[in-house]
Protein backbone atom coordinates (compact mmCIF):
# COMPACT_ATOMS: atom_id res chain seq x y z
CA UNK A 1 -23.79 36.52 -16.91
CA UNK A 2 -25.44 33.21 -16.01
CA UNK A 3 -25.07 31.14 -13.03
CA UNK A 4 -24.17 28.37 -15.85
CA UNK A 5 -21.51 30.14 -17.20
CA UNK A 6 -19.87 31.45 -14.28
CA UNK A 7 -19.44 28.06 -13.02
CA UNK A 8 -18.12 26.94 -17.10
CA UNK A 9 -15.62 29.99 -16.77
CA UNK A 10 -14.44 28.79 -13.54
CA UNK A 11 -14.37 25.13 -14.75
CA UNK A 12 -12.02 26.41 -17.73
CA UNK A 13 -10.03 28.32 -15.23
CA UNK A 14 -9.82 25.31 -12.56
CA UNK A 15 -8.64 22.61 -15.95
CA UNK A 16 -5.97 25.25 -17.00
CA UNK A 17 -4.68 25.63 -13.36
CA UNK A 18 -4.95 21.80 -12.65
CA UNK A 19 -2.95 21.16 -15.61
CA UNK A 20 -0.21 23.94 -14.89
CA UNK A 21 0.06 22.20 -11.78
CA UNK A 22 0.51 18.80 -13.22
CA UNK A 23 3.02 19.86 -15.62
CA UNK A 24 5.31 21.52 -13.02
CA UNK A 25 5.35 18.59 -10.98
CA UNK A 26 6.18 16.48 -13.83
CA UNK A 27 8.68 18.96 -14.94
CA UNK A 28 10.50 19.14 -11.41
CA UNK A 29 9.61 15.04 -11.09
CA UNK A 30 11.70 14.98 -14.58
CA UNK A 31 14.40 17.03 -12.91
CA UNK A 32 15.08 14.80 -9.89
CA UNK A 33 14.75 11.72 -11.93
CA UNK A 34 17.72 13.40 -14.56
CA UNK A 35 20.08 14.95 -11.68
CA UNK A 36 19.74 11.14 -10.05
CA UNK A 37 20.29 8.77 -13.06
CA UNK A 38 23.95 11.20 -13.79
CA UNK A 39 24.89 10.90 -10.36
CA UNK A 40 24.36 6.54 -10.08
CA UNK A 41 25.33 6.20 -14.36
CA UNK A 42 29.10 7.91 -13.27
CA UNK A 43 30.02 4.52 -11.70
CA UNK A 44 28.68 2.18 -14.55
CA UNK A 45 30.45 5.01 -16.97
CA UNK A 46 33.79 4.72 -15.63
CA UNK A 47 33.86 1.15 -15.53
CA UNK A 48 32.47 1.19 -19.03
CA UNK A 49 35.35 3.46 -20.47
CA UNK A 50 37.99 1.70 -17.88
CA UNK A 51 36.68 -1.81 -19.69
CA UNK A 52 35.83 -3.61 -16.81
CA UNK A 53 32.11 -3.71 -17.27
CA UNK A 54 29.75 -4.21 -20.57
CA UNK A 55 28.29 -0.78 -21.12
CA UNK A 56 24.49 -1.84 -22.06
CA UNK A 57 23.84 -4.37 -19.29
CA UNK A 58 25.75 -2.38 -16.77
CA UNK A 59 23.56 0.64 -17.61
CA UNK A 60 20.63 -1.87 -17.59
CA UNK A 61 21.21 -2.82 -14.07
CA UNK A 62 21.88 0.80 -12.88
CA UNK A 63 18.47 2.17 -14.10
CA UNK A 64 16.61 -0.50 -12.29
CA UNK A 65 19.08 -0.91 -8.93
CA UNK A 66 18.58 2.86 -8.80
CA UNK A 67 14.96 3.33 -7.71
CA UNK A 68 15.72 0.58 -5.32
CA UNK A 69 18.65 2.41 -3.62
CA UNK A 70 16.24 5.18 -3.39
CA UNK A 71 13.68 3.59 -1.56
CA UNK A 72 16.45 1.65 0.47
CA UNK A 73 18.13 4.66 1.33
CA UNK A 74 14.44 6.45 2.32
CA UNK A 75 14.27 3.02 4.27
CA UNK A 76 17.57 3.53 6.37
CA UNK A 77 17.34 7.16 6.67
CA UNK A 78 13.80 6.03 8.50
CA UNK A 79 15.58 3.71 10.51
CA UNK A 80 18.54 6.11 11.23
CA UNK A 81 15.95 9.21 12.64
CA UNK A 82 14.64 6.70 14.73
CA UNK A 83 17.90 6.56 16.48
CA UNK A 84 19.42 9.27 16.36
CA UNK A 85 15.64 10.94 17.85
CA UNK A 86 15.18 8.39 20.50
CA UNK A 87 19.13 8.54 21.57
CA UNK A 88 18.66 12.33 21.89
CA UNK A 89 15.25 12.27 23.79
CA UNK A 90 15.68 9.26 25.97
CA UNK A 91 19.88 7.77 25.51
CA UNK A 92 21.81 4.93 25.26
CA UNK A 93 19.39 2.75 27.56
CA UNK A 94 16.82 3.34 24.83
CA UNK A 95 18.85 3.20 21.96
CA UNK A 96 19.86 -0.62 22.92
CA UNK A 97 15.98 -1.35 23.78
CA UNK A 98 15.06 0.31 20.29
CA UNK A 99 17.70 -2.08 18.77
CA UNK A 100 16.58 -5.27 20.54
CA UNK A 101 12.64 -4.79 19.91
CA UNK A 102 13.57 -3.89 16.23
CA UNK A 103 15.21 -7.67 15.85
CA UNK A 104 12.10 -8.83 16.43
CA UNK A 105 10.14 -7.03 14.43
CA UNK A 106 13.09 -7.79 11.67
CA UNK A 107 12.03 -11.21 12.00
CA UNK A 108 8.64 -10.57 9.89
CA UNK A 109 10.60 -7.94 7.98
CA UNK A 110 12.88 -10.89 6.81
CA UNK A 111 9.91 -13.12 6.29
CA UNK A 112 8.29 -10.70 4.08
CA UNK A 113 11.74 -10.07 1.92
CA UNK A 114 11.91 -13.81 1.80
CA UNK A 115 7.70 -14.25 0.28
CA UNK A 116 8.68 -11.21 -1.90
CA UNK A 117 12.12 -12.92 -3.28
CA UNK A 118 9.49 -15.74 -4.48
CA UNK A 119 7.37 -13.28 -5.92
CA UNK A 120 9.79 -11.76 -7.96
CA UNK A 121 11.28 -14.57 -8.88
CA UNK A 122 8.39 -16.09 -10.44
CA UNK A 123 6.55 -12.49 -12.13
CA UNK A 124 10.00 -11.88 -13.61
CA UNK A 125 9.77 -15.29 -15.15
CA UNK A 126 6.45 -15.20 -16.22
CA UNK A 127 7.22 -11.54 -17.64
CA UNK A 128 9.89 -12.88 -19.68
CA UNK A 129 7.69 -15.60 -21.18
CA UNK A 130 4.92 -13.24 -21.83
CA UNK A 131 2.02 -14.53 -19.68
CA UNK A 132 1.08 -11.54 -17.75
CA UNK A 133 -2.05 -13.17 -17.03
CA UNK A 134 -0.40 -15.92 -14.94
CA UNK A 135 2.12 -13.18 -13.26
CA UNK A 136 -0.95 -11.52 -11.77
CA UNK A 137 -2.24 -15.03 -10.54
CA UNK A 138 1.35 -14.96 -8.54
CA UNK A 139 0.70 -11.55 -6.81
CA UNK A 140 -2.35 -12.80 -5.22
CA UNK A 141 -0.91 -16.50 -4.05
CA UNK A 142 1.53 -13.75 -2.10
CA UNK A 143 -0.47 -11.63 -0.63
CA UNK A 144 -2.65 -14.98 0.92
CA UNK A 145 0.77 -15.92 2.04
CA UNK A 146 1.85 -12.79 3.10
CA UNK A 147 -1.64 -12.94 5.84
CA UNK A 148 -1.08 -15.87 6.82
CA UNK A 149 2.22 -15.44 7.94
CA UNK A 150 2.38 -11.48 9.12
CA UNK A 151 -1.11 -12.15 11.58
CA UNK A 152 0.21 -14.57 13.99
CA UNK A 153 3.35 -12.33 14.68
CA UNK A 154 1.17 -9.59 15.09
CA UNK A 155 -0.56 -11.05 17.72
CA UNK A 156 2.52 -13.21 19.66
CA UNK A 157 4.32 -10.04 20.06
CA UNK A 158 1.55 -7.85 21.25
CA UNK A 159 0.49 -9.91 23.84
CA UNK A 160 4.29 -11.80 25.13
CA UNK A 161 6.74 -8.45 24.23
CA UNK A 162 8.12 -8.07 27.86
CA UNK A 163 8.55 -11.71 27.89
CA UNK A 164 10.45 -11.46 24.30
CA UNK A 165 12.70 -8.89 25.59
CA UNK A 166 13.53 -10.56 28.95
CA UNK A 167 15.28 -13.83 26.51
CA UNK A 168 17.88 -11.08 25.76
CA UNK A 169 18.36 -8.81 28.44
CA UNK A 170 18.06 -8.48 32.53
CA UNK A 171 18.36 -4.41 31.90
CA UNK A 172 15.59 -2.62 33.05
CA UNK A 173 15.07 0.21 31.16
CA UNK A 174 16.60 -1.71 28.15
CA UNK A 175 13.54 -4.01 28.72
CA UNK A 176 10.80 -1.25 29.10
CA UNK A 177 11.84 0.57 26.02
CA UNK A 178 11.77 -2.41 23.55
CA UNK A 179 8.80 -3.89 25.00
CA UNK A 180 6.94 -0.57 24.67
CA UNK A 181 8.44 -0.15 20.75
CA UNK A 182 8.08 -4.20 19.95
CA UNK A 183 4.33 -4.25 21.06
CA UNK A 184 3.55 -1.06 18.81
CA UNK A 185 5.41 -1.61 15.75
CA UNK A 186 4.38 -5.18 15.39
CA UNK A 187 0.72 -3.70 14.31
CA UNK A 188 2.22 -2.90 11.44
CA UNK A 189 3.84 -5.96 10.68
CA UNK A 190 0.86 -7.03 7.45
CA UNK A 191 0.42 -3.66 5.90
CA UNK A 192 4.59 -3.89 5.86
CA UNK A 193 4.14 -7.73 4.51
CA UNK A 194 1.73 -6.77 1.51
CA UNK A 195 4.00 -3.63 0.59
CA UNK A 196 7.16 -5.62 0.09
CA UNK A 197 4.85 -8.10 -2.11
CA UNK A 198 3.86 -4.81 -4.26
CA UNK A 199 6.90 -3.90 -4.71
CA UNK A 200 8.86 -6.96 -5.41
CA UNK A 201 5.58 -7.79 -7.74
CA UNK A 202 6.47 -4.35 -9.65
CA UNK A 203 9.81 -4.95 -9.93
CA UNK A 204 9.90 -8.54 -11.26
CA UNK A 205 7.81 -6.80 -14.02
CA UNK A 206 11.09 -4.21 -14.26
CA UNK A 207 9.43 -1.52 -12.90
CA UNK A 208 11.33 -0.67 -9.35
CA UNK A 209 10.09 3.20 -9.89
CA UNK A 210 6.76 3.01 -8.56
CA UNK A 211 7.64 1.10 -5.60
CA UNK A 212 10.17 4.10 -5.11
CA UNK A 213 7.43 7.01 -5.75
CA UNK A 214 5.48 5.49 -3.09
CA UNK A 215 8.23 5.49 -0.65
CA UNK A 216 8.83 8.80 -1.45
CA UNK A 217 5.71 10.18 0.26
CA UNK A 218 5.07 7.42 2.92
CA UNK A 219 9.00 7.62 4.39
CA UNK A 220 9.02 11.53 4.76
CA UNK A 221 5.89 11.16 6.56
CA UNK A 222 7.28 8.61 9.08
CA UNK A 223 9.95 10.85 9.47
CA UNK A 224 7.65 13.81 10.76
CA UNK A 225 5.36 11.64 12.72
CA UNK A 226 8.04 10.45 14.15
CA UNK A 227 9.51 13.61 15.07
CA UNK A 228 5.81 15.19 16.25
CA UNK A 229 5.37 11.76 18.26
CA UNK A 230 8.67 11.64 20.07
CA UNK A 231 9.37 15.35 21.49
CA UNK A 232 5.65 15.93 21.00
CA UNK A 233 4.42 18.79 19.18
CA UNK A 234 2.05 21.90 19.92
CA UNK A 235 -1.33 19.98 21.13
CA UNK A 236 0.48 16.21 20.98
CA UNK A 237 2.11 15.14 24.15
CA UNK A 238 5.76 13.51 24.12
CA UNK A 239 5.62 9.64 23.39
CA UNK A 240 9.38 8.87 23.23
CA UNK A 241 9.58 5.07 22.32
CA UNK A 242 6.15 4.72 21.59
CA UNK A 243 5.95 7.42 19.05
CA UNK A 244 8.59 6.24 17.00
CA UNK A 245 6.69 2.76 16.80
CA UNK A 246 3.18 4.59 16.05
CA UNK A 247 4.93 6.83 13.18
CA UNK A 248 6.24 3.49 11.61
CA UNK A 249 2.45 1.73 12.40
CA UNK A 250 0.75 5.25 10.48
CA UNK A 251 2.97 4.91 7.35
CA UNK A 252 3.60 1.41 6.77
CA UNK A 253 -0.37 1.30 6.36
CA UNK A 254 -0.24 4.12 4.08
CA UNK A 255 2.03 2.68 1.58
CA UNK A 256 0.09 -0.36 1.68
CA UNK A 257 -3.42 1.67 0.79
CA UNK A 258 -1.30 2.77 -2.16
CA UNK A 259 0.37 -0.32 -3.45
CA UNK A 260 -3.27 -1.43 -3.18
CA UNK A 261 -4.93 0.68 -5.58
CA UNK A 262 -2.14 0.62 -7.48
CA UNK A 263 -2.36 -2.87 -8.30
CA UNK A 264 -6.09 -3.22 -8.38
CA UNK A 265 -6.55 -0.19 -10.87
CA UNK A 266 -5.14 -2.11 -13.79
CA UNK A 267 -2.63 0.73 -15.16
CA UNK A 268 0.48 -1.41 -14.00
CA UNK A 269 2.38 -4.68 -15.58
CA UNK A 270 1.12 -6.82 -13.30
CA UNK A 271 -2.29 -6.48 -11.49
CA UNK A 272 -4.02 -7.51 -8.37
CA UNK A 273 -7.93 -9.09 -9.51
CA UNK A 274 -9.74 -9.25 -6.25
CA UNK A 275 -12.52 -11.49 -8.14
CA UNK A 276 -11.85 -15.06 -9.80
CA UNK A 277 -9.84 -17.46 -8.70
CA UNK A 278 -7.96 -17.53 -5.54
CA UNK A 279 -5.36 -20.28 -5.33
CA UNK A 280 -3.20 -21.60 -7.83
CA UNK A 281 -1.39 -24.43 -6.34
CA UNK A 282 1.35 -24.88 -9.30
CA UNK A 283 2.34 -21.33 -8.72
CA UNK A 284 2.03 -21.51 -5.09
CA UNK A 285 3.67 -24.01 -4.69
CA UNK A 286 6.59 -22.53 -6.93
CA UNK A 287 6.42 -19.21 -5.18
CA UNK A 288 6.97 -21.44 -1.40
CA UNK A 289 9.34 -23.35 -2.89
CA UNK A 290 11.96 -20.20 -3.73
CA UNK A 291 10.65 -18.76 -0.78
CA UNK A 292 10.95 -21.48 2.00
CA UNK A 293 15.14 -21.45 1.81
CA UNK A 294 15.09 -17.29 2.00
CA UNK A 295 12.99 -18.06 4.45
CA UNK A 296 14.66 -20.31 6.55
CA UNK A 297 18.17 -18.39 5.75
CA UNK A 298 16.35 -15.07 7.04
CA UNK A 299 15.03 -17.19 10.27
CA UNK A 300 18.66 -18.35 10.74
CA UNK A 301 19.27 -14.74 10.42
CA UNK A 302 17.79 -13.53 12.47
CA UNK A 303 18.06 -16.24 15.32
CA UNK A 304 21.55 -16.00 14.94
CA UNK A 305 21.29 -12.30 15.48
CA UNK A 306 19.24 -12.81 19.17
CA UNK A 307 22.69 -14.62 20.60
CA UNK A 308 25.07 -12.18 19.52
CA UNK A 309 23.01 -9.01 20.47
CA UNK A 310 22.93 -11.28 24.09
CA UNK A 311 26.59 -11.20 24.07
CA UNK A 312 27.12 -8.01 23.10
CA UNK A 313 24.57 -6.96 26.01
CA UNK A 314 26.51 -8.95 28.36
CA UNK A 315 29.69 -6.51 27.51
CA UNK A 316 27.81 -3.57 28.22
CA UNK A 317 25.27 -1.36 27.04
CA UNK A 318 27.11 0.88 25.71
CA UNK A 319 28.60 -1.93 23.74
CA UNK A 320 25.03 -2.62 22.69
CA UNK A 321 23.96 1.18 21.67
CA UNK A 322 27.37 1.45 19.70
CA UNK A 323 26.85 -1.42 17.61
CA UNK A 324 23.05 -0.22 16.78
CA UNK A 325 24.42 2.96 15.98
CA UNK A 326 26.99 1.74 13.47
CA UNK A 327 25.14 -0.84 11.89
CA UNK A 328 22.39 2.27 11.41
CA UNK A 329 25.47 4.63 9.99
CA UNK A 330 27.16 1.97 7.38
CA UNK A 331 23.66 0.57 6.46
CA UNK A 332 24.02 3.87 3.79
CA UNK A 333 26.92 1.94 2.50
CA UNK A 334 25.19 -1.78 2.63
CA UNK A 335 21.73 -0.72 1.25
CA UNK A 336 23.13 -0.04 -2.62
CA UNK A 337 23.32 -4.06 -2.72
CA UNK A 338 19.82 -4.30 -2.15
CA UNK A 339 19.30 -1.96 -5.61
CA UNK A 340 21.89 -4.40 -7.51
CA UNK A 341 20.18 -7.58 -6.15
CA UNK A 342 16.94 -6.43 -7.26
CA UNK A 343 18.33 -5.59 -10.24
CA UNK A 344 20.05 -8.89 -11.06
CA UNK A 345 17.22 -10.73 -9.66
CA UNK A 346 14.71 -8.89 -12.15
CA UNK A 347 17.47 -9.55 -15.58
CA UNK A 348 18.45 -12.87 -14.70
CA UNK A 349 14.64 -14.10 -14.48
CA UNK A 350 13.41 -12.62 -17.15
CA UNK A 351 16.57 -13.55 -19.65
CA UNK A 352 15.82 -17.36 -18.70
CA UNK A 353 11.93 -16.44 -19.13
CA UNK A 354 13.01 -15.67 -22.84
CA UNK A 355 15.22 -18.94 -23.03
CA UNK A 356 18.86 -16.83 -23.01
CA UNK A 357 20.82 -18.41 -20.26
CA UNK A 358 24.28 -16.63 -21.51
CA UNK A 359 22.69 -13.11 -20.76
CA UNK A 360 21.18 -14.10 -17.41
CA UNK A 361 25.45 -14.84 -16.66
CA UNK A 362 26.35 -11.75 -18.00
CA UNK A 363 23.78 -9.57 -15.74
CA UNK A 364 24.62 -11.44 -12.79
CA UNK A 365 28.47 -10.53 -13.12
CA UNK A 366 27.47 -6.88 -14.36
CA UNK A 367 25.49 -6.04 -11.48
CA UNK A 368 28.08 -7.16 -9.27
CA UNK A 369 30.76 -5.04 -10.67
CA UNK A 370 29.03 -1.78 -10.77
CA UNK A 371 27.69 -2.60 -7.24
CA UNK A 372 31.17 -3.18 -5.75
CA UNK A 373 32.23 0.31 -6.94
CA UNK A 374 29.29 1.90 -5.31
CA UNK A 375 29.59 0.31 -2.30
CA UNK A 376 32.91 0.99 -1.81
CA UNK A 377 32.64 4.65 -2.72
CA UNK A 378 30.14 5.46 -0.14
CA UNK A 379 31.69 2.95 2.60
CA UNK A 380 35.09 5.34 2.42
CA UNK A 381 32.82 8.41 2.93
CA UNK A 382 31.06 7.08 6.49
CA UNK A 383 34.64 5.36 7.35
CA UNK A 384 36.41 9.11 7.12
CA UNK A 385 33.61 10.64 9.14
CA UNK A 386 33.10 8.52 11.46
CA UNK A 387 33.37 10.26 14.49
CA UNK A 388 31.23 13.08 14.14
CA UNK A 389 28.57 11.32 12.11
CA UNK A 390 27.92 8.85 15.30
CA UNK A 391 28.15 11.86 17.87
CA UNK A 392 24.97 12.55 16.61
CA UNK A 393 22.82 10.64 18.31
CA UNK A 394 23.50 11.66 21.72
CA UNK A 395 25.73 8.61 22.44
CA UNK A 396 27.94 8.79 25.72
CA UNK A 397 30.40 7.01 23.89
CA UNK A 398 31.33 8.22 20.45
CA UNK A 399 34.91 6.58 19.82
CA UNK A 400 33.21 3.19 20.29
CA UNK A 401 30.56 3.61 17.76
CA UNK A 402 32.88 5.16 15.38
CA UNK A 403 34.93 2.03 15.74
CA UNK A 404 32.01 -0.25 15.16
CA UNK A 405 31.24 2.17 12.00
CA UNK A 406 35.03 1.21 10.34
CA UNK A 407 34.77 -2.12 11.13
CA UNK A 408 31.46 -2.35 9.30
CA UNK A 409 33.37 -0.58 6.52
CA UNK A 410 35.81 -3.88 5.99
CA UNK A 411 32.95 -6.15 5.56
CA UNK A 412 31.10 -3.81 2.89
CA UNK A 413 32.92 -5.54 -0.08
CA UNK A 414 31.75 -9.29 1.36
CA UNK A 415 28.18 -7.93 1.73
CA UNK A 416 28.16 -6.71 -1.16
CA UNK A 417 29.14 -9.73 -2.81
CA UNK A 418 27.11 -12.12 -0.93
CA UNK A 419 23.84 -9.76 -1.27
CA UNK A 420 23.88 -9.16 -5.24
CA UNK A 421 24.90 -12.59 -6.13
CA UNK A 422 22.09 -13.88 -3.95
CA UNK A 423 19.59 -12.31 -6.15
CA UNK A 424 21.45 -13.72 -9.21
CA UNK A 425 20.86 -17.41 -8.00
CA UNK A 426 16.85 -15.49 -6.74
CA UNK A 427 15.96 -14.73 -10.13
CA UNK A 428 16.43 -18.45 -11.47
CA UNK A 429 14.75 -19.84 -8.55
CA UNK A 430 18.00 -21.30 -6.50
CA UNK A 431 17.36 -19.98 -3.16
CA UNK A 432 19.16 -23.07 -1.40
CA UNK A 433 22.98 -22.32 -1.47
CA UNK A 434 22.27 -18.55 -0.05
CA UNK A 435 20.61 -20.57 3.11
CA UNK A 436 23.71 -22.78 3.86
CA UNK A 437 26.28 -19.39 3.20
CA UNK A 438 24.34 -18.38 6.22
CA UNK A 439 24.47 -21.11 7.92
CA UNK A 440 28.31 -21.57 7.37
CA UNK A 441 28.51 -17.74 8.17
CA UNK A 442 26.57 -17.19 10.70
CA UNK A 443 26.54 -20.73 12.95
CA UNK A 444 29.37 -21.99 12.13
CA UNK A 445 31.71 -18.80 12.12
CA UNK A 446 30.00 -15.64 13.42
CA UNK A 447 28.26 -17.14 16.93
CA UNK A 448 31.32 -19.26 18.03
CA UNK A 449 34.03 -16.25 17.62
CA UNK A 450 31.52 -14.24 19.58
CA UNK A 451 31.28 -15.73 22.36
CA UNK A 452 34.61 -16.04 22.77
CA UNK A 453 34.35 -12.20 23.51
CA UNK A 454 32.54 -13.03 26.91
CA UNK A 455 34.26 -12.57 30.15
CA UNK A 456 36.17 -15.98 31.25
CA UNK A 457 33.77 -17.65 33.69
CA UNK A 458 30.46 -15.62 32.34
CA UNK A 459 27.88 -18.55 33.00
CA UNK A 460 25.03 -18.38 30.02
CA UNK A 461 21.69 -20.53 30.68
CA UNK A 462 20.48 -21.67 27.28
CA UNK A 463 16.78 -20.73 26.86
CA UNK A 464 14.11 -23.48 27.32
CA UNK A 465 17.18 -25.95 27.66
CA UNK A 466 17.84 -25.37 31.17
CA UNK A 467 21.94 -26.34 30.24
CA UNK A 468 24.41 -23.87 31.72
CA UNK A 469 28.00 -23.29 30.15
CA UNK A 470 30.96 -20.73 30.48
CA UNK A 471 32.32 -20.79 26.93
CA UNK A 472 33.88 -17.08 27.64
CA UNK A 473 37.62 -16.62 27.12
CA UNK A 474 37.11 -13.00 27.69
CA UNK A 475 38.53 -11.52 23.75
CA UNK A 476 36.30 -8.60 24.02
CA UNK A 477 35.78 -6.37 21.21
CA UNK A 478 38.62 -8.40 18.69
CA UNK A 479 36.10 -11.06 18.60
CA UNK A 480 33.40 -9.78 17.94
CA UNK A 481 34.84 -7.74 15.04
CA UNK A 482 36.41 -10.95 14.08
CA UNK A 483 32.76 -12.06 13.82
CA UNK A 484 31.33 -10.08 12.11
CA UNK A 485 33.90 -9.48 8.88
CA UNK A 486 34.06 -13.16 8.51
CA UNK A 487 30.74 -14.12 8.85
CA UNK A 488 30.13 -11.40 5.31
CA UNK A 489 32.85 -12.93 2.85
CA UNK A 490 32.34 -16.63 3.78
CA UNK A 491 28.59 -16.39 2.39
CA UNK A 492 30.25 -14.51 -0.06
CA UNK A 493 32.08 -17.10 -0.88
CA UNK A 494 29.59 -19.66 -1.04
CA UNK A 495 26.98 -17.47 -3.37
CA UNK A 496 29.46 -16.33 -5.60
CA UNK A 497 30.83 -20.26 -5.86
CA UNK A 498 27.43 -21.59 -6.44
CA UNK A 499 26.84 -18.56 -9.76
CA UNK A 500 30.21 -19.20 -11.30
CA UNK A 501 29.69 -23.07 -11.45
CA UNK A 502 26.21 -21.96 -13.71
CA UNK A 503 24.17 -25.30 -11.77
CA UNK A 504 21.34 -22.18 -11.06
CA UNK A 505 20.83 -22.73 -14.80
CA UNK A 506 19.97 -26.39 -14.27
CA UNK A 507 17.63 -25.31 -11.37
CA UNK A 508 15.85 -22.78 -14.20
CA UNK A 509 14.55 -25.50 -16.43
CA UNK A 510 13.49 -27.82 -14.09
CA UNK A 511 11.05 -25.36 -12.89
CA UNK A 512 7.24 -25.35 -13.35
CA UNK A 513 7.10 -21.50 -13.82
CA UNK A 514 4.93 -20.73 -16.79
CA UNK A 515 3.94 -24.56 -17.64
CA UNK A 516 0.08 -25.18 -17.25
CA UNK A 517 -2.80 -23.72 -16.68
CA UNK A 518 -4.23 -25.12 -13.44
């Protein structure tokens, strides 16, 4: 036989094989994807047959929250390994460090969810008006805002992140360890930027399933770096701290080489054109203006978050390590929100795209329902097993995290709430009222119950002030549980007040969003 048909034979041979493979992983890709959409549609089922919830839109929501709470729940499951492997290598000390250099890494994290929110907002929109060609125009006015904002924190926290830490903490070791992580991760900070843009791009366009395919490859492999990195493996020397931030620097860039090709290859609903023009000020300017109040609410945030981890480090830290580790265990229950508000975010946009206001209501208040009975659901689960879920992670003090874990559990219905309706009021482009709910929550309520928790006559200096003041009355623990269930269902309150009076409607048509062609 000839050379040339040896290699045709194994050609044949190599097509038939490629596409055996190809079908099996389809076929077992098929089988995940049907075992996961029965498991989420039993909640929007029984509310369906109980009445409480309009089959087709509640359904609707599901299939597109669901990808969402899959790459969420990869997310936190990330975030939870990271704690549970440094509290078993290194302990509570670097637990608390882990927690306080993640804040301000959480600070770009929030500034990319906030650029993102505007990006969805306005694809979903232009989606639902069919101008695709102006929806890809919007992806690239994000990712030039997504640089310009994810650099400079790159390079602030690289070179300050001792100083950073210090503002929080006198601790030693606390310091050390979330200087080391802060300095790391932060190099990660605009491959993390332009993935949220992706996805948020993707899902404005109803598609939430790529963003969740991606995340199924690039979180697993965090996981294992992460693991390899920490307790070192074979030929790789332990890292502790710093591994877990140079697993999350390793696959946050790989999920953003994906979402890249993804978009520029063209197969997608909306696409990224690395050619033509660059800036569109009309839809720039409409993507800053939803994105400036998510922004500042996520600043407020997280600036609010920087006085009450200080308080909570000033009652110990084991105090500190126990709240980390709850907020990490109940985050499972939190995170379906973040599927819902995507979800209501994506129908509510692209029903006033297509000029049907009453459906945008209806999929706000449909999202919420099935969302609440999720929530809830899993919340009970992590509440009954507490205890030995938080003995896990190598924490000298169990009972106290387990008590932070069912006090996160009463405040799962308010965030849930608060989280979906915000991307309700997202999707038509009324970002403002979520901004003062956290103001109202978080300044107003949250930060002056806390520090009512510190010892009487516990002197605080006020960074870059200079003013000293003992506003202690030495509450403890009540307050600061007091805290943090109120702060929740007041900016419940305020987004769910702000969707039932239907003035995001107004907010809709006044918008620029698909006008012109500038």
């Amino acid at each position: 036989m000839s050379q040339s048909k040896i290699n045709a034979v194994h050609n044949s041979v190599g097509k038939r094989h490629s596409r055996k493979l190809r079908y099996r992983v389809r076929t077992r890709c098929g089988v995940v994807r049907g075992i996961l959409r029965r498991l989420v549609n039993v909640f929007p089922e029984g509310l369906a047959r109980l009445g409480l919830v309009d089959r087709e839109k509640a359904f609707a929501s599901t299939d597109l929250a669901a990808p969402v709470m899959v790459t969420g729940g990869l997310r936190i499951l990330l975030r939870v390994t990271d704690f549970l492997f440094v509290g078993i290598a290194l302990g509570d000390a670097a637990i608390a460090g882990l927690e306080l250099g993640f804040q301000y890494y959480f600070i770009g994290f929030g500034l990319s969810l906030a650029v993102s929110s505007g990006t969805i907002s306005v694809v979903s929109r232009l989606q639902g008006a069919d101008r695709p060609g102006r929806a890809n125009l919007a992806v690239k006015q994000s990712l030039w805002l997504a640089l310009l904002i994810s650099v400079p924190l790159s390079v602030i926290s690289w070179q300050y992140p001792e100083t950073l830490l210090r503002l929080l903490t006198d601790n030693a070791a606390t310091v050390r360890y979330g200087s080391t992580y802060l300095a790391i991760v932060m190099l990660s900070m605009v491959p993390r930027f332009w993935s949220m843009v992706a996805a948020r791009a993707l899902a404005g366009s109803a598609d939430t399933r790529t963003p969740m395919y991606v995340r199924l490859l690039s979180v697993p492999t965090n996981v294992l770096l992460n693991a390899v990195l920490i307790f070192g493996l074979g030929p790789v020397r332990p890292m502790g701290i710093a591994g877990a931030a140079w697993g999350t620097v390793i696959a946050n860039t790989l999920a953003a080489v994906i979402f890249f090709g993804l978009l520029v290859s063209g197969r997608y609903a909306v696409r990224l054109r690395l050619g033509g023009r660059q800036l569109v000020p009309s839809l720039l300017t409409e993507i800053v203006r939803v994105a400036l109040p998510l922004s500042g609410m996520r600043l407020l945030q997280t600036i609010a978050r920087f006085p009450f981890l200080f308080i909570l480090g000033a009652l110990g830290t084991p105090t500190l390590a126990a709240y980390a580790i709850g907020r990490r265990v109940m985050l499972f229950a939190l995170m379906p929100a973040w599927g819902f508000a995507t979800a209501a975010s994506t129908l509510v946009g692209q029903q006033l795209g297509a000029g049907d206001a009453d459906s945008a209501t209806a999929y706000g208040w449909q999202s919420l329902r099935v969302a609440l009975a999720v929530q809830l659901t899993v919340a009970a689960v992590l509440v009954v097993f507490a205890r030995p879920i938080v003995s896990l992670f190598g924490t000298e003090y169990p009972a106290l995290a387990a008590q932070f874990v069912r006090v996160f559990g009463l405040l799962v219905a308010g965030f849930s709430v608060s989280r979906t309706m915000r991307g309700s009021l997202r999707g038509a482009g009324d970002t403002r009222w979520p901004l003062y709910g956290t103001i109202l929550g978080g300044y107003c309520f949250r930060l002056p119950v806390a520090v009512l928790a510190l010892p009487a006559g516990f002197v605080v200096t006020v960074p870059f002030v200079g003013v000293s003041v003992a506003p202690g009355l030495g509450l403890g623990l009540p307050a600061i549980f007091v805290a943090l269930v109120g702060d929740f269902y007041l900016k419940a309150a305020v987004n769910t007040g702000r969707f039932w009076t239907g003035k995001w409607r107004d907010v809709a048509r006044t918008s620029t969003v698909g006008t012109g062609d500038d």
